[in-house]
PDB file of N, CA and C in Angstrom:
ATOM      1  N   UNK A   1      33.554 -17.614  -8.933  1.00  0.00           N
ATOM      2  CA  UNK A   1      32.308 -17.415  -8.199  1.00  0.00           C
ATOM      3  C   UNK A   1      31.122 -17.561  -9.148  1.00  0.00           C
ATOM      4  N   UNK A   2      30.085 -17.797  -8.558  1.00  0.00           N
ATOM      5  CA  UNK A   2      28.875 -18.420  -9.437  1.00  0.00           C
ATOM      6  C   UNK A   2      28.066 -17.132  -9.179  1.00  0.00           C
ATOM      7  N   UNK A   3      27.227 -17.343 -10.229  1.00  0.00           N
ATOM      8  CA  UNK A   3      26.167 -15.761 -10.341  1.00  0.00           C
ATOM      9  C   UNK A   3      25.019 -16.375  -9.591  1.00  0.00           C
ATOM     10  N   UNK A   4      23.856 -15.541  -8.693  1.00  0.00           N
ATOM     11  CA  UNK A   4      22.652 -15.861  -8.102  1.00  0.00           C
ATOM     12  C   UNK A   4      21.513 -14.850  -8.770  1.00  0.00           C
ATOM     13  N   UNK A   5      20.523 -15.479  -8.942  1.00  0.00           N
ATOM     14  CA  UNK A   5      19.422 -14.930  -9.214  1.00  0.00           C
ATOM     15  C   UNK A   5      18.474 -14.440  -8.073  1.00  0.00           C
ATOM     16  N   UNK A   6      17.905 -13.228  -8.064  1.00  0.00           N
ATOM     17  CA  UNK A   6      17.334 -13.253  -6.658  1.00  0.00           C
ATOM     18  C   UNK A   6      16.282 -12.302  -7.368  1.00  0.00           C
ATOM     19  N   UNK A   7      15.092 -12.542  -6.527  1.00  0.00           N
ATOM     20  CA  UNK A   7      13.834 -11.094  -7.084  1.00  0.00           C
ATOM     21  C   UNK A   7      13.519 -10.781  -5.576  1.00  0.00           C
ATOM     22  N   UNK A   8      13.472  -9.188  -6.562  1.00  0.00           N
ATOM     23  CA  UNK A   8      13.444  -7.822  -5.608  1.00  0.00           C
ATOM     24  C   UNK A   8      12.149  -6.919  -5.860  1.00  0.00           C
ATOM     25  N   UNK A   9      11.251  -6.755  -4.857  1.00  0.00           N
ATOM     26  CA  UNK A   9      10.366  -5.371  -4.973  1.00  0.00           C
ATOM     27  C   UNK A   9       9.740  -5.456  -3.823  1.00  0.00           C
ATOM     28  N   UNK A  10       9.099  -4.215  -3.732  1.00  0.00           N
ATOM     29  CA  UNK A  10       7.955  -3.372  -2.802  1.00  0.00           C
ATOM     30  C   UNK A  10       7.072  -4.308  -3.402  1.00  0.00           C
ATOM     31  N   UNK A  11       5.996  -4.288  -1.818  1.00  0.00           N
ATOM     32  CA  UNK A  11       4.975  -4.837  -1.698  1.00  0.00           C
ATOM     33  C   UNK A  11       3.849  -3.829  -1.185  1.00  0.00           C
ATOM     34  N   UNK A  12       3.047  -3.443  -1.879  1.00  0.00           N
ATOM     35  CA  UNK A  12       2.293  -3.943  -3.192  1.00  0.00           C
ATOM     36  C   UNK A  12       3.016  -3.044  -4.511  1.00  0.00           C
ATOM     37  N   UNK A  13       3.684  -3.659  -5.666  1.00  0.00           N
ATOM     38  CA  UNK A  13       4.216  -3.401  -6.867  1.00  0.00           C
ATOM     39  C   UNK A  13       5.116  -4.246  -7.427  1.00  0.00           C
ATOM     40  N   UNK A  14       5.957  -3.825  -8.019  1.00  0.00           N
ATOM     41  CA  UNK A  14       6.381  -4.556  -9.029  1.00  0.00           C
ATOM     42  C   UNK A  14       7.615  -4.887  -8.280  1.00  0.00           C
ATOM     43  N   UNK A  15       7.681  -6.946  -9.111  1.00  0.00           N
ATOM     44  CA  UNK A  15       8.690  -7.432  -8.564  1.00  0.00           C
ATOM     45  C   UNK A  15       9.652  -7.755  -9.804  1.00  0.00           C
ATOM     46  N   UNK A  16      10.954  -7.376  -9.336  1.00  0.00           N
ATOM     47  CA  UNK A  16      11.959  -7.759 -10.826  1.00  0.00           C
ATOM     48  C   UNK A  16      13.031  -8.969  -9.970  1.00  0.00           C
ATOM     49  N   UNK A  17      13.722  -9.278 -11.203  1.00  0.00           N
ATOM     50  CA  UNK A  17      14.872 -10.527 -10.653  1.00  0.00           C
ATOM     51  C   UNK A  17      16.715  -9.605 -11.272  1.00  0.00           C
ATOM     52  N   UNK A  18      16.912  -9.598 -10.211  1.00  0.00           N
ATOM     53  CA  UNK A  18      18.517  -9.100 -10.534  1.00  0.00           C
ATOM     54  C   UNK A  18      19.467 -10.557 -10.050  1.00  0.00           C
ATOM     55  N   UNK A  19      20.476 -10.006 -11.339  1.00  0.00           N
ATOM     56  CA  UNK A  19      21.665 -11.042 -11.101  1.00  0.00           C
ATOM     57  C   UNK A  19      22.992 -10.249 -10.379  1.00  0.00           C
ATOM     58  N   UNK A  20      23.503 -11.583  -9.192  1.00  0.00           N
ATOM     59  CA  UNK A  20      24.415 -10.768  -8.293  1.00  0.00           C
ATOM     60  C   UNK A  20      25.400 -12.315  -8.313  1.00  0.00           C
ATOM     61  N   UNK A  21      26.709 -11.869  -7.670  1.00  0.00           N
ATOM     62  CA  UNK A  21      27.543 -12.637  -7.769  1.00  0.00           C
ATOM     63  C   UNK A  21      27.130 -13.741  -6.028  1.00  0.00           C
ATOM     64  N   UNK A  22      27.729 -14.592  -6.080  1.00  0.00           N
ATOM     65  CA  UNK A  22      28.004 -15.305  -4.831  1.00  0.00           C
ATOM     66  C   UNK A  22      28.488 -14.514  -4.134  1.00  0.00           C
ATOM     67  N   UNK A  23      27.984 -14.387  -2.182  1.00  0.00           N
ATOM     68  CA  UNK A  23      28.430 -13.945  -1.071  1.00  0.00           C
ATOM     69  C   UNK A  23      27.472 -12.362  -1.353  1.00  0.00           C
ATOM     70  N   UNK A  24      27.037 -12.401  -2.164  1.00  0.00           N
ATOM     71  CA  UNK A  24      25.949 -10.874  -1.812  1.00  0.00           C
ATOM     72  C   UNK A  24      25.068 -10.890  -0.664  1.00  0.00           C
ATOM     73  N   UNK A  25      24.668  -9.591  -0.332  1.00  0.00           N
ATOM     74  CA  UNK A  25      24.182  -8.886   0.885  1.00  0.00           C
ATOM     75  C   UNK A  25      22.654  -8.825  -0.043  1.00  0.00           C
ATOM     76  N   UNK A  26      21.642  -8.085   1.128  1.00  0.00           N
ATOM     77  CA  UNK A  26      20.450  -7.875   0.883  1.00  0.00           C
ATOM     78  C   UNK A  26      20.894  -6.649   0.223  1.00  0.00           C
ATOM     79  N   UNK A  27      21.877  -5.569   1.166  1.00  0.00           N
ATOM     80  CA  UNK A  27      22.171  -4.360   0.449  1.00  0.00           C
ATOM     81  C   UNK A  27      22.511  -4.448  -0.622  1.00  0.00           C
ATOM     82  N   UNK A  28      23.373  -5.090  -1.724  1.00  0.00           N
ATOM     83  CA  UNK A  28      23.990  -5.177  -2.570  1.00  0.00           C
ATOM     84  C   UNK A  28      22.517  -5.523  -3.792  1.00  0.00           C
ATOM     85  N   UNK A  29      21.575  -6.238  -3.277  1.00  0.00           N
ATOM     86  CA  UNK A  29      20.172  -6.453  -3.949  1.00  0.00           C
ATOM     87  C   UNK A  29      20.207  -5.475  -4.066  1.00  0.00           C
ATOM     88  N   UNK A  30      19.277  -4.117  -3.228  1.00  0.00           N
ATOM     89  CA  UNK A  30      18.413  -3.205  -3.064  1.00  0.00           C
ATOM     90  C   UNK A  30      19.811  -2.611  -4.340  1.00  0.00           C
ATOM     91  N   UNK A  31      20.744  -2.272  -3.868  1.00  0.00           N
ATOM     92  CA  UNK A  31      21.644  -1.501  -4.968  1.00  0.00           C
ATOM     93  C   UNK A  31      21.112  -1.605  -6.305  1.00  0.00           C
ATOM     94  N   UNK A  32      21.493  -3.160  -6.434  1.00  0.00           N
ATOM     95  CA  UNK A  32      21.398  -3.154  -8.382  1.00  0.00           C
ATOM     96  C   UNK A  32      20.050  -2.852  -7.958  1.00  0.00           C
ATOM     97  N   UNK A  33      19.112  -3.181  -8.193  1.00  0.00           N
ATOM     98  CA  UNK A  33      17.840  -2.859  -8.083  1.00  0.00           C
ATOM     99  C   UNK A  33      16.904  -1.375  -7.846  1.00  0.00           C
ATOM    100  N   UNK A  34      18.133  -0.493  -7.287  1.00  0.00           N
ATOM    101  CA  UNK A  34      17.932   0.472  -7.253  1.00  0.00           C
ATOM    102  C   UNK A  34      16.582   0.823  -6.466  1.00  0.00           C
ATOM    103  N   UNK A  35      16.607   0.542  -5.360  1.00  0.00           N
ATOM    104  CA  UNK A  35      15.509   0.637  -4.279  1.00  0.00           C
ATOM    105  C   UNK A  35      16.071   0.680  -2.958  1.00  0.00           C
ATOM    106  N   UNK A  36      15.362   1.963  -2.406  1.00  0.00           N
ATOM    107  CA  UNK A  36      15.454   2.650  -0.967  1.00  0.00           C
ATOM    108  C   UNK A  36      15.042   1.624   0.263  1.00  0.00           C
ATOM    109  N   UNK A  37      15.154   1.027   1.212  1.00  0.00           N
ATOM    110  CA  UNK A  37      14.872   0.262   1.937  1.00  0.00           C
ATOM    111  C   UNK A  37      13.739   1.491   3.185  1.00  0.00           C
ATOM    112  N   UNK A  38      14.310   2.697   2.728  1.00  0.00           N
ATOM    113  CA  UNK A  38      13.360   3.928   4.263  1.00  0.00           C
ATOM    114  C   UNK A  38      12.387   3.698   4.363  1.00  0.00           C
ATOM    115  N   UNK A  39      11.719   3.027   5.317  1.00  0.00           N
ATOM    116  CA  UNK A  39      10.248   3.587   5.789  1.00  0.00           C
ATOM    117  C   UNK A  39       9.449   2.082   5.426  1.00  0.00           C
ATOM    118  N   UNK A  40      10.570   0.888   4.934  1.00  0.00           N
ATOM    119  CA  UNK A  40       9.912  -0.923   4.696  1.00  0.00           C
ATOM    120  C   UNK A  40      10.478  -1.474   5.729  1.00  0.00           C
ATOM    121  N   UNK A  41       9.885  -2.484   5.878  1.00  0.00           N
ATOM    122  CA  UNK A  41      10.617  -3.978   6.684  1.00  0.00           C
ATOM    123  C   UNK A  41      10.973  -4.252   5.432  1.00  0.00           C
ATOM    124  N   UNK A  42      12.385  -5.202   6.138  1.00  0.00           N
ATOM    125  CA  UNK A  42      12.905  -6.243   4.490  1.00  0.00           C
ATOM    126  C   UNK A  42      12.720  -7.253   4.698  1.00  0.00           C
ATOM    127  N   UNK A  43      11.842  -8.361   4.201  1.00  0.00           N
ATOM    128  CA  UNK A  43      11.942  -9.915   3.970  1.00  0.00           C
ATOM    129  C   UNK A  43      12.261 -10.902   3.350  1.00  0.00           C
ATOM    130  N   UNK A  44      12.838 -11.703   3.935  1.00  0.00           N
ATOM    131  CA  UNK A  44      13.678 -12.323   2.942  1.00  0.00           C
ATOM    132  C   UNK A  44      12.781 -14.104   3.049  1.00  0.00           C
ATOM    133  N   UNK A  45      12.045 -14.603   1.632  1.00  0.00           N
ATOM    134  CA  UNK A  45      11.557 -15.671   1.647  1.00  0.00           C
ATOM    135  C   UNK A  45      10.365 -15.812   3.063  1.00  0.00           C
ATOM    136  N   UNK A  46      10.168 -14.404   3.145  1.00  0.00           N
ATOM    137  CA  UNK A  46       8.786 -14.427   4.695  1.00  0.00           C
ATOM    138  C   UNK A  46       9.111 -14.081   5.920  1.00  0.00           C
ATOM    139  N   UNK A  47      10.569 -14.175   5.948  1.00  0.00           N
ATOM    140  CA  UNK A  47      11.170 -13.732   7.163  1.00  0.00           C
ATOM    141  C   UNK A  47      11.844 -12.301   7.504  1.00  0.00           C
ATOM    142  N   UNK A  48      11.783 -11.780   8.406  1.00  0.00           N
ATOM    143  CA  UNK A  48      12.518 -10.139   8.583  1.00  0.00           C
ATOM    144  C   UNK A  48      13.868 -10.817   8.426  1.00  0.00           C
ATOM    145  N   UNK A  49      14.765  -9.429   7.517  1.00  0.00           N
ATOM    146  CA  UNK A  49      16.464  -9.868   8.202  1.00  0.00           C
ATOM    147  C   UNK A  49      16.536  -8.240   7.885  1.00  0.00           C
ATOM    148  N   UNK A  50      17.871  -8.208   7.907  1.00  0.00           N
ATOM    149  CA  UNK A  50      18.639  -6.776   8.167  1.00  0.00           C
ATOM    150  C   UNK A  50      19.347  -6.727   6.985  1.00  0.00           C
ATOM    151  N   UNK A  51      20.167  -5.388   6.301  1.00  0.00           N
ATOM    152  CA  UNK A  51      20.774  -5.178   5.055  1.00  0.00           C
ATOM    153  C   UNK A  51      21.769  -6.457   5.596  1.00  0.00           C
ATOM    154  N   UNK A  52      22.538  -6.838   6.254  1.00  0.00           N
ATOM    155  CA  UNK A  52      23.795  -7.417   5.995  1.00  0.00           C
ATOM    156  C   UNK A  52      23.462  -9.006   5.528  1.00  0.00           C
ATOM    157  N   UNK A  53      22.331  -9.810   5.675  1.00  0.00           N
ATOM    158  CA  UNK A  53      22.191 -10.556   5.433  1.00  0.00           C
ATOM    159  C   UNK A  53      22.231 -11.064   4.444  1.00  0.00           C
ATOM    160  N   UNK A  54      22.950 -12.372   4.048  1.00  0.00           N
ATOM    161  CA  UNK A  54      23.600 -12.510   2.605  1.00  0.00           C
ATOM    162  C   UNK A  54      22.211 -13.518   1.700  1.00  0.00           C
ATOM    163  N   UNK A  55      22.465 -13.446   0.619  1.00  0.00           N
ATOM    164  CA  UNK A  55      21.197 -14.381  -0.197  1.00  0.00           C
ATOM    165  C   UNK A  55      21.728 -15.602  -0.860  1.00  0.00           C
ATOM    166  N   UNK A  56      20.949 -16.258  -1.281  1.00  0.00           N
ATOM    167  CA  UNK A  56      21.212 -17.204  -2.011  1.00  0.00           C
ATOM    168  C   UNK A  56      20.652 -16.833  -3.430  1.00  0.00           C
ATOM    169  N   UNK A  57      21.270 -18.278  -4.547  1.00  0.00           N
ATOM    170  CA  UNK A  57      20.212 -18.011  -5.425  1.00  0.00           C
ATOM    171  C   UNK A  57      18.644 -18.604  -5.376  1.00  0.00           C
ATOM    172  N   UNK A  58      17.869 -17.531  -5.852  1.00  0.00           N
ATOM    173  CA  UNK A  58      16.775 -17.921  -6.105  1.00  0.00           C
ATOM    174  C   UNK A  58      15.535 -17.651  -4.863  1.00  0.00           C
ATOM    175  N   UNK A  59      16.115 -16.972  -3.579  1.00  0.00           N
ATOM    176  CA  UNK A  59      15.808 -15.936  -2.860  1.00  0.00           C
ATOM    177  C   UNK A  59      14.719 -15.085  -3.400  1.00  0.00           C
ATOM    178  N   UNK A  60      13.888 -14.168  -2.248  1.00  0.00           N
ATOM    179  CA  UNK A  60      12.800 -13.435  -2.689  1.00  0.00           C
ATOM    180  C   UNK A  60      12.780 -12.230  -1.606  1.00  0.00           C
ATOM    181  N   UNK A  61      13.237 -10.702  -2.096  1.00  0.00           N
ATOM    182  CA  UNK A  61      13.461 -10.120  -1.080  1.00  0.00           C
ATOM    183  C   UNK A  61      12.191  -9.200  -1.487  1.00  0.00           C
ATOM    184  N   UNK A  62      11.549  -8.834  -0.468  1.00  0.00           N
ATOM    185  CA  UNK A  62      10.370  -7.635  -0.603  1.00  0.00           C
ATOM    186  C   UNK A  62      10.615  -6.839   0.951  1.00  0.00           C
ATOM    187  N   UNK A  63      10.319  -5.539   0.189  1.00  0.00           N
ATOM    188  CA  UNK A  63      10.138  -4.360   0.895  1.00  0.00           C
ATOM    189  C   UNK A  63       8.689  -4.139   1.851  1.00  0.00           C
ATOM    190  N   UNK A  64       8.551  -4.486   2.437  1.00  0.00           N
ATOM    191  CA  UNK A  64       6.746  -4.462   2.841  1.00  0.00           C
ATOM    192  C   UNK A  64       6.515  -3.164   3.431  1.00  0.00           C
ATOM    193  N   UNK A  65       6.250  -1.963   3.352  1.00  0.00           N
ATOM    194  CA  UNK A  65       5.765  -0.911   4.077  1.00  0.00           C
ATOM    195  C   UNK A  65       5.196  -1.336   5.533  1.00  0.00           C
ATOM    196  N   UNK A  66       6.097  -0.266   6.247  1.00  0.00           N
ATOM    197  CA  UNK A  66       5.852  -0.183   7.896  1.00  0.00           C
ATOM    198  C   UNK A  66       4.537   0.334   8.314  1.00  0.00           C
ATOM    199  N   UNK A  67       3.707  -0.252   9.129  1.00  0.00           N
ATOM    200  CA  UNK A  67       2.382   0.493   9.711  1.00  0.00           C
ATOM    201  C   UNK A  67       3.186   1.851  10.320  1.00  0.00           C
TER     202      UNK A  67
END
């Protein structure tokens, strides 16, 4: 299996890049990354998805705080 690069953060703050194997989840991001998804939308490259949704490399997941 091939490794993916993906960057992870809350919006507005800091964004980092974690390395995850092929077939990872959004959840499996937020894990290494060590970030709570409570109380954000998750987007993935601009779009809403849900924890189960898997990434690619080179993906951009942000947390955006809920009105």
């Amino acid at each position: 299996m091939s490794e993916l690069i993906v960057k992870v953060g809350k919006f507005p703050g800091r964004i980092s890049e974690v390395v995850l194997r092929e077939g990872a989840s959004v959840t499996d991001v937020l894990t290494v990354a060590e970030l709570d998804s409570s109380g954000y939308e998750i987007r993935m490259n601009g779009s809403s998805v849900d924890l189960t949704a898997k990434v690619e490399d080179g993906d951009a997941i942000l947390l955006v705080k809920k009105n």
